[in-house]
C-alpha atoms as a PDB file:
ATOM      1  CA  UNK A   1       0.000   0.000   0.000  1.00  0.00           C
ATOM      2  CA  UNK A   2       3.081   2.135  -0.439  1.00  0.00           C
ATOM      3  CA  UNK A   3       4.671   1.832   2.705  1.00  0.00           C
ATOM      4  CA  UNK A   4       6.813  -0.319   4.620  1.00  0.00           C
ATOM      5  CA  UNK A   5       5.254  -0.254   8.003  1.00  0.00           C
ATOM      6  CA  UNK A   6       6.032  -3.288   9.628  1.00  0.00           C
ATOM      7  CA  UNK A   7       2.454  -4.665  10.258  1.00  0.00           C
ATOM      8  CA  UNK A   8      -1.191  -3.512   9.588  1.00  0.00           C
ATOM      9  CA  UNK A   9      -3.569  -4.581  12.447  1.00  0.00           C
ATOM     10  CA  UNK A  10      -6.863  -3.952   9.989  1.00  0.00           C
ATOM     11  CA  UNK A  11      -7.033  -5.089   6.273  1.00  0.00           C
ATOM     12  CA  UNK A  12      -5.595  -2.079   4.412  1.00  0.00           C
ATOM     13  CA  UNK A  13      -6.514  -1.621   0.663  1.00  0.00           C
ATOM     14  CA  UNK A  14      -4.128  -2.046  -2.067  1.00  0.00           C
ATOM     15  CA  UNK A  15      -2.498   0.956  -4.013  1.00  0.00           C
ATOM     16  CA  UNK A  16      -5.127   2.482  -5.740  1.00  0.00           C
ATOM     17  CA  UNK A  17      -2.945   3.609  -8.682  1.00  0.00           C
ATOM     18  CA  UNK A  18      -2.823   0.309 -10.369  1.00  0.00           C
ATOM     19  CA  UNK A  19      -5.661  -0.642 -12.576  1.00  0.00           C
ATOM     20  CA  UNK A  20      -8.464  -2.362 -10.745  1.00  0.00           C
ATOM     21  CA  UNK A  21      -8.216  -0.490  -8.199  1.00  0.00           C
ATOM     22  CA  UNK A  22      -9.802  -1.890  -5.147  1.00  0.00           C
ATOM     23  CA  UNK A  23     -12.494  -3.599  -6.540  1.00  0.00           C
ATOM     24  CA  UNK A  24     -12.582  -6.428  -9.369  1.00  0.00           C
ATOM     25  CA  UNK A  25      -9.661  -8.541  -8.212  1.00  0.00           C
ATOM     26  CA  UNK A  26     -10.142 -12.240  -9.772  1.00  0.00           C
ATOM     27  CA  UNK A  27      -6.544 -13.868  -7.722  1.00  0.00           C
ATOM     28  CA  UNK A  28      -4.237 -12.570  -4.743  1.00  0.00           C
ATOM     29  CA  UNK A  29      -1.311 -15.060  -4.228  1.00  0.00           C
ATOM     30  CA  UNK A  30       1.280 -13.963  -1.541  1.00  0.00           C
ATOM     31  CA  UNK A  31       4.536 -15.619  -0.086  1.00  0.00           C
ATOM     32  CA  UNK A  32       6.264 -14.758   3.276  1.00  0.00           C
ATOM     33  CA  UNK A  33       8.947 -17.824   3.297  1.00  0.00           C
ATOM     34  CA  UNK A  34      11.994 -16.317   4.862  1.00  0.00           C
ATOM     35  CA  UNK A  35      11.420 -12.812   4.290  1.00  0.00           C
ATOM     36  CA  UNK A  36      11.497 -13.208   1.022  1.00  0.00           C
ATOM     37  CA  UNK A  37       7.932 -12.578   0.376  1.00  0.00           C
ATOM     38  CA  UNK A  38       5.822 -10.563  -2.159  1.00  0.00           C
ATOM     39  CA  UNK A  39       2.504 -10.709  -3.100  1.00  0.00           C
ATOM     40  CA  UNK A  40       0.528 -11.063  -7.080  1.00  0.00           C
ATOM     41  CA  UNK A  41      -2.866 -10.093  -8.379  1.00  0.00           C
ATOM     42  CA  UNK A  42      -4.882 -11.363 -10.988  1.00  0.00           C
ATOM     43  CA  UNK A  43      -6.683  -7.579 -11.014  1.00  0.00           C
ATOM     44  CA  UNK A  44     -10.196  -7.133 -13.236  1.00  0.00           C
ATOM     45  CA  UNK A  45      -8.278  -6.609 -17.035  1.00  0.00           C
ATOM     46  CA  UNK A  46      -6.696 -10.142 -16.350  1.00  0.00           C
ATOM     47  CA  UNK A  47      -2.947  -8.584 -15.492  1.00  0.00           C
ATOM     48  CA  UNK A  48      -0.825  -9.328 -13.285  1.00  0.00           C
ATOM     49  CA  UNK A  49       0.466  -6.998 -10.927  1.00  0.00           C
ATOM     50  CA  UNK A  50       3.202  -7.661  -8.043  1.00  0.00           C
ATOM     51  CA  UNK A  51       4.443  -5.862  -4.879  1.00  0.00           C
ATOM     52  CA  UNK A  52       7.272  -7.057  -2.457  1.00  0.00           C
ATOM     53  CA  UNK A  53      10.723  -8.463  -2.742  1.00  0.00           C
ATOM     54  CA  UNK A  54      12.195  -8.583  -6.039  1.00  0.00           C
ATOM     55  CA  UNK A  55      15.995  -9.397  -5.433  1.00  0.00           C
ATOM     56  CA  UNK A  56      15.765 -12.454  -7.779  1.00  0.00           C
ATOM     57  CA  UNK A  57      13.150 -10.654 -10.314  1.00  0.00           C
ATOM     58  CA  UNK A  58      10.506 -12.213  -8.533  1.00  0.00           C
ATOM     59  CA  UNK A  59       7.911  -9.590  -9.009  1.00  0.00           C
ATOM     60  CA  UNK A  60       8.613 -10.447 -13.267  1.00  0.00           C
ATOM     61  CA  UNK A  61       9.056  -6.708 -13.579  1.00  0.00           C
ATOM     62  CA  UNK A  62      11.619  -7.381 -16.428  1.00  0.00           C
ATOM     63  CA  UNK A  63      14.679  -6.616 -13.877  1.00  0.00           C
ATOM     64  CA  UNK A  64      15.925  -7.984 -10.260  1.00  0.00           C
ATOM     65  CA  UNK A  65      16.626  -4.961  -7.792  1.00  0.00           C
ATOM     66  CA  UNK A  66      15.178  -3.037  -5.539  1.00  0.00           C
ATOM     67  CA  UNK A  67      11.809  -3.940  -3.795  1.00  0.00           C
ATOM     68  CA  UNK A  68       8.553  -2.328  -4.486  1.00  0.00           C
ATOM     69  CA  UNK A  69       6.034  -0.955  -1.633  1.00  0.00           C
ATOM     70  CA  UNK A  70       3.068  -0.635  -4.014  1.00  0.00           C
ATOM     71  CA  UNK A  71       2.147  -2.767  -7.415  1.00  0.00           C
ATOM     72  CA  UNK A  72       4.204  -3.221 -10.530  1.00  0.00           C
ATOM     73  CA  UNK A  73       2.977  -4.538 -13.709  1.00  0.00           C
ATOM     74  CA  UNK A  74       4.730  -7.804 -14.890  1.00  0.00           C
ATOM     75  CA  UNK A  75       7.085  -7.085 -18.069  1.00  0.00           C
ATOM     76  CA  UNK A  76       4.858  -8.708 -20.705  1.00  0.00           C
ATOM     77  CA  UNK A  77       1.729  -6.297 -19.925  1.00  0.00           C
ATOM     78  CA  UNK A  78      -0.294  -9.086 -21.049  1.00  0.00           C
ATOM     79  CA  UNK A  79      -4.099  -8.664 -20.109  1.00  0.00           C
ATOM     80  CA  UNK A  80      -4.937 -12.285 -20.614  1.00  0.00           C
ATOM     81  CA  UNK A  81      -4.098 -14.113 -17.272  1.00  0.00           C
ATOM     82  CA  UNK A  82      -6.444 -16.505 -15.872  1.00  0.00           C
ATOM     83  CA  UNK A  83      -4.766 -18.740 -13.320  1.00  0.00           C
ATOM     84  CA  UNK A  84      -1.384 -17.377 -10.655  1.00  0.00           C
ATOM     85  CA  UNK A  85       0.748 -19.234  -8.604  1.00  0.00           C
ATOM     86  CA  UNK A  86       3.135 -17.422  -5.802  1.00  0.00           C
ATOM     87  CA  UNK A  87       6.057 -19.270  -3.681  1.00  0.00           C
ATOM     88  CA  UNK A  88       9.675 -18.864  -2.949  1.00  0.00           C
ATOM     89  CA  UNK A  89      11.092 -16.523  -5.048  1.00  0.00           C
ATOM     90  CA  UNK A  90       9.550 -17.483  -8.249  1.00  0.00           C
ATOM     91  CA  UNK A  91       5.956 -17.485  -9.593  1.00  0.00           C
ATOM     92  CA  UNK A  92       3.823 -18.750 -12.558  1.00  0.00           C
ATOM     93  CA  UNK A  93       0.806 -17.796 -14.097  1.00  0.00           C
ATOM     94  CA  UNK A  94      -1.603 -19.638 -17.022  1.00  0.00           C
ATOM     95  CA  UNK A  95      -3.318 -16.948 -19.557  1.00  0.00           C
ATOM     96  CA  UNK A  96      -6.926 -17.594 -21.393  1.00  0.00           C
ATOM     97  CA  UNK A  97      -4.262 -19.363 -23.869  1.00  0.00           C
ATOM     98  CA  UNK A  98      -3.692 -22.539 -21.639  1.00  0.00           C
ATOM     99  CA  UNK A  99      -0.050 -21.248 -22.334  1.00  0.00           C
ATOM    100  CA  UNK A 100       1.973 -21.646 -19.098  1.00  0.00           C
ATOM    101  CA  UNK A 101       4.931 -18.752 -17.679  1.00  0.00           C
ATOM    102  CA  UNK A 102       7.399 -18.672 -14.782  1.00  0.00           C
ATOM    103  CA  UNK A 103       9.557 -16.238 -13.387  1.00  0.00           C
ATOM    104  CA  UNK A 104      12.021 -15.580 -10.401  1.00  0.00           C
ATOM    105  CA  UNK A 105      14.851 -17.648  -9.158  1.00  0.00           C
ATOM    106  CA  UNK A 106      15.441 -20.805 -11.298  1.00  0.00           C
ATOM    107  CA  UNK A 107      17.544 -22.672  -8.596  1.00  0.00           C
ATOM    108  CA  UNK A 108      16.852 -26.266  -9.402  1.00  0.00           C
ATOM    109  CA  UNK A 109      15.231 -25.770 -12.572  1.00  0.00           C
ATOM    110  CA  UNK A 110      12.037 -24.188 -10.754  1.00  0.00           C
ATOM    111  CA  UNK A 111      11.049 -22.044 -13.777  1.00  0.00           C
ATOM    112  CA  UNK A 112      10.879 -25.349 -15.855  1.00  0.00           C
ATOM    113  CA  UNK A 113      12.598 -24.028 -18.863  1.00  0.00           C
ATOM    114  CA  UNK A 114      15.334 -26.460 -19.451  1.00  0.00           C
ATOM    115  CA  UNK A 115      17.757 -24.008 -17.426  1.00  0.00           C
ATOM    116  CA  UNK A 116      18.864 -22.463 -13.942  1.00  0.00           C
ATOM    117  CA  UNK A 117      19.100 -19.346 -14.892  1.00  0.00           C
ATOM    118  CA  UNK A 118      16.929 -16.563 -13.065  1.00  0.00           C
ATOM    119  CA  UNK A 119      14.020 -15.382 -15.390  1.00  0.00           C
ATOM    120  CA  UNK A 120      13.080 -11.468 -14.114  1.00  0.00           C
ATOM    121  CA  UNK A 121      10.174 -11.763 -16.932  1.00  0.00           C
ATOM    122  CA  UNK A 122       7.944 -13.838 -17.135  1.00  0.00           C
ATOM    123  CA  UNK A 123       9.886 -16.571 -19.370  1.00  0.00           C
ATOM    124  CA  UNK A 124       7.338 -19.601 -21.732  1.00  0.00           C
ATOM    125  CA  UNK A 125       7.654 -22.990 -20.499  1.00  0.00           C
ATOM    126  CA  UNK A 126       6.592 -25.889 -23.367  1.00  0.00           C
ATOM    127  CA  UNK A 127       4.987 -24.903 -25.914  1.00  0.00           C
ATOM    128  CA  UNK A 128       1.685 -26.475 -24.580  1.00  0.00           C
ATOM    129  CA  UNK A 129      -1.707 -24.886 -24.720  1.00  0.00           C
ATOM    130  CA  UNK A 130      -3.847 -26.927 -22.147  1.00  0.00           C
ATOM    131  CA  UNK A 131      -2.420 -25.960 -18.451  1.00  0.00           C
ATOM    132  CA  UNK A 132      -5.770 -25.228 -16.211  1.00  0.00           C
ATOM    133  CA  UNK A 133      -3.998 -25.317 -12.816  1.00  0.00           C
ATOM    134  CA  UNK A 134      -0.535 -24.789 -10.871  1.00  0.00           C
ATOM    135  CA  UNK A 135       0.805 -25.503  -7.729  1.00  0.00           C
ATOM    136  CA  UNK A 136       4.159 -24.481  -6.332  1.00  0.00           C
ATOM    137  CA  UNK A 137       6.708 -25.642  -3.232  1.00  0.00           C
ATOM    138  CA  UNK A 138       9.528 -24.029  -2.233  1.00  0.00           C
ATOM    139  CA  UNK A 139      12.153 -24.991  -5.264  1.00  0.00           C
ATOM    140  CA  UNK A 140       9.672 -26.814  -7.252  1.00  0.00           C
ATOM    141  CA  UNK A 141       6.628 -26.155  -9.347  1.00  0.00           C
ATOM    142  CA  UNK A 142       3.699 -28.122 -10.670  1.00  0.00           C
ATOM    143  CA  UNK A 143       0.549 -27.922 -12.721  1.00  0.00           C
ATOM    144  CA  UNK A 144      -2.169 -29.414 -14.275  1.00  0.00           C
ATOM    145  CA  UNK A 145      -2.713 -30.042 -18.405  1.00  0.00           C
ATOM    146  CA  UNK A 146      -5.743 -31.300 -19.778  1.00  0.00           C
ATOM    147  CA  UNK A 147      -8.298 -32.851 -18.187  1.00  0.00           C
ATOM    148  CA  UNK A 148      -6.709 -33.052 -15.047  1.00  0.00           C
ATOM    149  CA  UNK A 149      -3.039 -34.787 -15.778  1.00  0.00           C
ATOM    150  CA  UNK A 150      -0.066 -33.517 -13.650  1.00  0.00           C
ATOM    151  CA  UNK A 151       3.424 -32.205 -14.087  1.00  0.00           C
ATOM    152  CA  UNK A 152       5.902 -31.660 -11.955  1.00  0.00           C
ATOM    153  CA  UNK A 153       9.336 -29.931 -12.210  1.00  0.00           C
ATOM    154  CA  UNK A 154      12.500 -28.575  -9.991  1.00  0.00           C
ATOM    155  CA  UNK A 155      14.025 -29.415  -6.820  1.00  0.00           C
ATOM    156  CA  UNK A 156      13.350 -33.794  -6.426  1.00  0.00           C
ATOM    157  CA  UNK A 157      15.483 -34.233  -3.113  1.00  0.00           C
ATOM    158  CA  UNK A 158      12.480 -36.072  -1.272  1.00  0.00           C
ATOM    159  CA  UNK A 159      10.915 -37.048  -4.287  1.00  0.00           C
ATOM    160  CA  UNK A 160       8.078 -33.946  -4.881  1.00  0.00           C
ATOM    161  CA  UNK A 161       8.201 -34.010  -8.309  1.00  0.00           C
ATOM    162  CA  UNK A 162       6.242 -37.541  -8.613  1.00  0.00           C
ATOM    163  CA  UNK A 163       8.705 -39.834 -10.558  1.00  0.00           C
ATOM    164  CA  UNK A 164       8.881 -42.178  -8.670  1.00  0.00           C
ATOM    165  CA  UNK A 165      12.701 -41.056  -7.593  1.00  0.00           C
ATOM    166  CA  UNK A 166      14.502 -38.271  -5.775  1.00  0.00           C
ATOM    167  CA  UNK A 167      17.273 -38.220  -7.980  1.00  0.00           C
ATOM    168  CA  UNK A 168      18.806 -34.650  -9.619  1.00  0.00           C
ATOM    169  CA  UNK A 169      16.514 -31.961  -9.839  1.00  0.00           C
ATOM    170  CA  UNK A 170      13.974 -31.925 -13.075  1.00  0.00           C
ATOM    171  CA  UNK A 171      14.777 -28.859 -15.137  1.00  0.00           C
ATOM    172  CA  UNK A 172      11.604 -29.387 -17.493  1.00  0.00           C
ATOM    173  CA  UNK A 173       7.941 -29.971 -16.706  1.00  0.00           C
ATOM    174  CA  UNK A 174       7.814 -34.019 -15.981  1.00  0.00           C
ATOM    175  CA  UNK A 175       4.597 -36.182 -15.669  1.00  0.00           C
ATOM    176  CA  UNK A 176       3.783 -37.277 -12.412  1.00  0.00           C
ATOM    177  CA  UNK A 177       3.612 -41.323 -12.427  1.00  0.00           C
ATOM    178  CA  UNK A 178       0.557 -43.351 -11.146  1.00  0.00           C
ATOM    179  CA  UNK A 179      -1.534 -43.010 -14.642  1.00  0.00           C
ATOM    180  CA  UNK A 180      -4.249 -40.681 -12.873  1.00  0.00           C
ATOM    181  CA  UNK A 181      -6.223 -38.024 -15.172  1.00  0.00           C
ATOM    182  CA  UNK A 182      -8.547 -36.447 -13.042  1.00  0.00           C
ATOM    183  CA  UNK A 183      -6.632 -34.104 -10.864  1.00  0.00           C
ATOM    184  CA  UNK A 184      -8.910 -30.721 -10.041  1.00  0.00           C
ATOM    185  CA  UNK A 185      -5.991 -29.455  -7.602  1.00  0.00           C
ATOM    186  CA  UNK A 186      -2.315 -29.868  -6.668  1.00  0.00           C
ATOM    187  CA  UNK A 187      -1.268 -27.650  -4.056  1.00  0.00           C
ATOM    188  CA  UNK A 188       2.768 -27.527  -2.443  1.00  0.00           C
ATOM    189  CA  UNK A 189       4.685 -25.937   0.345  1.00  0.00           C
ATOM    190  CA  UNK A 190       7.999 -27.129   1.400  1.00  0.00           C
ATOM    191  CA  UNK A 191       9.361 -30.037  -1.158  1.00  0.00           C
ATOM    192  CA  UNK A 192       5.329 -31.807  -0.283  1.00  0.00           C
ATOM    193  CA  UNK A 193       2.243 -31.814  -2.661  1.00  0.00           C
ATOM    194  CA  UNK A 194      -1.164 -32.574  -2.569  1.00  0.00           C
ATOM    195  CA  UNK A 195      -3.754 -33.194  -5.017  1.00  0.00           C
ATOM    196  CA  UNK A 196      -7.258 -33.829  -5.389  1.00  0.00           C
ATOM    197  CA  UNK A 197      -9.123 -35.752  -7.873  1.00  0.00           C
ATOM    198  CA  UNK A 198     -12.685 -35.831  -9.318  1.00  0.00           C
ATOM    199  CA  UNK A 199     -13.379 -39.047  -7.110  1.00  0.00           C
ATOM    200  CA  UNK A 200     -12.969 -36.881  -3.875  1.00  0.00           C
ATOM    201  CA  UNK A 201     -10.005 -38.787  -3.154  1.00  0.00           C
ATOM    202  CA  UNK A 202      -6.957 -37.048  -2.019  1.00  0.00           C
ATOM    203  CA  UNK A 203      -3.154 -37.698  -2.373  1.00  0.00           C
ATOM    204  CA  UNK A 204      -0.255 -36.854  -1.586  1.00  0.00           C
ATOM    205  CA  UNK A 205       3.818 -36.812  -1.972  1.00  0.00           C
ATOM    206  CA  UNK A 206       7.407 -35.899  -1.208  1.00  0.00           C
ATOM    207  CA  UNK A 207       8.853 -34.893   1.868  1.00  0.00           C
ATOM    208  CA  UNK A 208       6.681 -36.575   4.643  1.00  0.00           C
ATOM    209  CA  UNK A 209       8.661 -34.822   7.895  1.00  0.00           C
ATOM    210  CA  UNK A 210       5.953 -35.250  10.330  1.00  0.00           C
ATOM    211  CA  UNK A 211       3.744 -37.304   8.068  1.00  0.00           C
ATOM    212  CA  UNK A 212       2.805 -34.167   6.962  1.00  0.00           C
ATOM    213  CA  UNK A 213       2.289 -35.851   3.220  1.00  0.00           C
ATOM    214  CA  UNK A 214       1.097 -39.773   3.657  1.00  0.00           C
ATOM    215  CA  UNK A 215      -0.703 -38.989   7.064  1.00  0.00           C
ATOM    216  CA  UNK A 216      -0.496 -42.324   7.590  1.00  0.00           C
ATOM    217  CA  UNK A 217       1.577 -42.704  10.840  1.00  0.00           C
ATOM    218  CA  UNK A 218       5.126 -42.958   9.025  1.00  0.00           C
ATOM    219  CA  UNK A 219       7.829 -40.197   8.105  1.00  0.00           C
ATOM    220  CA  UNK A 220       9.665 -41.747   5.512  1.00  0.00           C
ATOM    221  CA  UNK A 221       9.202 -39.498   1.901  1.00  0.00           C
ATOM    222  CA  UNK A 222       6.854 -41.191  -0.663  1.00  0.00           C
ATOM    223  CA  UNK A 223       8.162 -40.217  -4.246  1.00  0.00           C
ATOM    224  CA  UNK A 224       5.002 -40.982  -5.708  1.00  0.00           C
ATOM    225  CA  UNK A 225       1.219 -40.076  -5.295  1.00  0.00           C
ATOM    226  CA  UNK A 226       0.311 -41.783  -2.516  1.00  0.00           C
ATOM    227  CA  UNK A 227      -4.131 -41.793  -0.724  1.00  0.00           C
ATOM    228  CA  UNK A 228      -4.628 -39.707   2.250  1.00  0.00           C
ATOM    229  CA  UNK A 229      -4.723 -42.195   5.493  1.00  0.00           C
ATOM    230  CA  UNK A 230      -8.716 -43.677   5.582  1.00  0.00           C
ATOM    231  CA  UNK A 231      -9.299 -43.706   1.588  1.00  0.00           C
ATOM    232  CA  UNK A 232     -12.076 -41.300   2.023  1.00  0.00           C
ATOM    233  CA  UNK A 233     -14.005 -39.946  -1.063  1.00  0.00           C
ATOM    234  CA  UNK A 234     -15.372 -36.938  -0.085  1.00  0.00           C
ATOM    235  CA  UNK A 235     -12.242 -34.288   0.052  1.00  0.00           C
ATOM    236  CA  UNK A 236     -13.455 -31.009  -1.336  1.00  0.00           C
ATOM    237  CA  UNK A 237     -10.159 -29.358  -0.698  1.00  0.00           C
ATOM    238  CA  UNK A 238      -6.655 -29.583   0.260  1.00  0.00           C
ATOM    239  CA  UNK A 239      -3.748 -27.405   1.041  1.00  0.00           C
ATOM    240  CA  UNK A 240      -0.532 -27.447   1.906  1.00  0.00           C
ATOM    241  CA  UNK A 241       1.572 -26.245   4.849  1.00  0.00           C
ATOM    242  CA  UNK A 242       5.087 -25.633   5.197  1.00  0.00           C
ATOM    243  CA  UNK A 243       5.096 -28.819   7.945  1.00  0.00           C
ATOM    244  CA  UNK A 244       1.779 -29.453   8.078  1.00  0.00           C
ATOM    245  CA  UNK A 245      -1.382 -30.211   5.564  1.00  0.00           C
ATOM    246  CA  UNK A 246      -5.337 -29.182   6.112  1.00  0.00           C
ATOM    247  CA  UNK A 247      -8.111 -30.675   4.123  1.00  0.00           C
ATOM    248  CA  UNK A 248     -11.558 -30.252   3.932  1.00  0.00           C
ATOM    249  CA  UNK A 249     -14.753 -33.287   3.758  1.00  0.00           C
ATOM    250  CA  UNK A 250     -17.849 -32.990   3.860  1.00  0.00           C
ATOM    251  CA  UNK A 251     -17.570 -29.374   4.688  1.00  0.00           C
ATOM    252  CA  UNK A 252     -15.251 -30.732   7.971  1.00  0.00           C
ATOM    253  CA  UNK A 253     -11.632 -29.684   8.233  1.00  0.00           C
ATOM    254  CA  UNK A 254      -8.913 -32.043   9.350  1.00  0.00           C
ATOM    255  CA  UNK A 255      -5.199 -31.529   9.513  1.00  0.00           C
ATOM    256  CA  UNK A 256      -2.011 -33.288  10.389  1.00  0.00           C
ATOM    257  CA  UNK A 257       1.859 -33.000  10.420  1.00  0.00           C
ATOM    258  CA  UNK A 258       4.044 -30.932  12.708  1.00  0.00           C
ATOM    259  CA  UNK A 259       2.077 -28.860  15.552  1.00  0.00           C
ATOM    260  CA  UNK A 260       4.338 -26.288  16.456  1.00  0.00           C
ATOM    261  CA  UNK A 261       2.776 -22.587  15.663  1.00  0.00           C
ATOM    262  CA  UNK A 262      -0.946 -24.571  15.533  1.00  0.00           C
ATOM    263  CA  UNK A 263      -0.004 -26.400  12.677  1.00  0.00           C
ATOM    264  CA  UNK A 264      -2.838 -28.669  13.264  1.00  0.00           C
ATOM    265  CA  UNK A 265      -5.173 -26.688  15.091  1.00  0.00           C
ATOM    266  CA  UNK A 266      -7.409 -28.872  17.049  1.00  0.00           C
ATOM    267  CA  UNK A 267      -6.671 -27.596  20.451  1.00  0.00           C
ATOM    268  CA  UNK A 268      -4.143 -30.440  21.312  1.00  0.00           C
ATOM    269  CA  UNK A 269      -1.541 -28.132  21.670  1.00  0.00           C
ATOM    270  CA  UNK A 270       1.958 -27.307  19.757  1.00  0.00           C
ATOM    271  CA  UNK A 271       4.382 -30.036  20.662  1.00  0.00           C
ATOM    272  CA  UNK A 272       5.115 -33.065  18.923  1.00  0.00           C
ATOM    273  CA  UNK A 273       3.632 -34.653  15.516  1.00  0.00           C
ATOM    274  CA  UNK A 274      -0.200 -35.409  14.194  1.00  0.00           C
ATOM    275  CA  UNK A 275       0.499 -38.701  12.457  1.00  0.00           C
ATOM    276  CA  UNK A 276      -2.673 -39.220  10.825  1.00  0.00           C
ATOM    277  CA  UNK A 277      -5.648 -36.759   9.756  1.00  0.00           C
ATOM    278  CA  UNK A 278      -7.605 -34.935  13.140  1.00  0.00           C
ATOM    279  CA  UNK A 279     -10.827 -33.340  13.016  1.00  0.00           C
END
């Protein structure tokens, strides 16, 4: 909102200079990992615009540098965005196209353009037309193509990108194993993802610190898309944390992994590990 004050303790409204102005917004995606955080809007013309850190050119303002206390327009000044993804130090974004874009850091091959070199603008990845949905972790990316097929790509050290391995990082978008079709939603934080399908059935992988991705009592990474603990059917939603996961059924949300800072808020207090899904 053009300043740097170091908290707001009432929801303050957004720069009024950029197009949009308060009202219309159709996405707000915002990071905070390690104070490295910024924040993107899909506003009502379909662009994007981007406030916050941009040492790595994560605000896709065609240049790394200084940070920005009220919104930039990404370098393309496209006016066709539909879908926006926000994490560590990178971000994508899907236009009306199906036509996929990163930009940021590229450590690990996070922007998913064969490379690791930083992107400030927003940079093409593939040369595919039918991405509906995107997900992001820390150093890693994923999305959706299709009817619901996913693809992962970046940093595979506990096996997030869905191979089936954890070996060497993925520089280029590659297609998460287990022959499923009907993803509506892949969400990440932290090297984990979770997914939902049409079935109601929800799924996980990757790093499993606290359970946080199988939720089924163990702690070992699964490098693979592996059912939420109970095989339920009726998941409406899912979302990541950066040691914990929350999902929603039948309008009910449960949670496990990690507790510290309420990670699983069910009043059970912040020490020690939720193995399994709690109400």
């Amino acid at each position: 909102n053009g300043t740097t004050n170091a908290s707001n303790p009432s929801p303050t409204p957004a720069y009024t200079a950029a197009p949009g102005g308060n009202n219309g917004y159709k996405m707000i995606e915002v990071d905070t990992t390690n104070g490295t955080g910024c924040t993107c809007v899909i506003n009502a013309s379909s662009e994007i615009w981007c406030a916050g850190k941009n040492n790595v050119g994560q605000l896709g303002i065609g240049a790394a540098g200084a940070d920005q206390s009220t919104p930039v327009r990404e370098a393309t000044g496209a006016s066709n965005w539909s879908k926006l993804v926000v994490e560590q130090n990178h971000s994508c974004a899907i236009n009306t196209l199906g036509e996929l874009y990163c930009w940021g850091q590229n450590t690990d091959g996070r922007i998913g353009d064969g490379t690791t070199t930083d992107r400030p603008s927003p940079t093409r990845v593939g040369v595919e037309t039918d991405w509906i949905a995107l997900g992001a972790a820390n150093f890693s990316t994923c999305g959706l193509r299709g009817s619901g097929v996913a693809w992962c790509w970046g940093a595979n050290g506990a096996g997030q990108v869905g191979i089936g391995n954890s070996i060497t990082p993925q520089l280029t978008p590659q297609l998460v194993v287990g022959g499923i079709t009907d993803w509506t939603m892949v969400k990440g934080n932290n090297g984990h993802y979770c997914g939902l399908r049409s079935t109601g059935q929800a799924y996980c992988w990757g790093n499993n610190v606290n359970s946080m991705a199988r939720g089924d009592g163990t702690t070992v990474p699964t490098t693979s898309p592996i059912q939420i603990a109970g095989n339920f059917t009726d998941w409406t939603y899912i979302v990541a944390g950066f040691d914990s996961t929350c999902g929603i059924r039948s309008g009910r949300m449960y949670c496990w992994g990690n507790r510290t800072n309420y990670g699983v808020p069910d009043g059970g207090g912040i020490v020690g590990n939720q193995l399994t899904p709690i109400e």
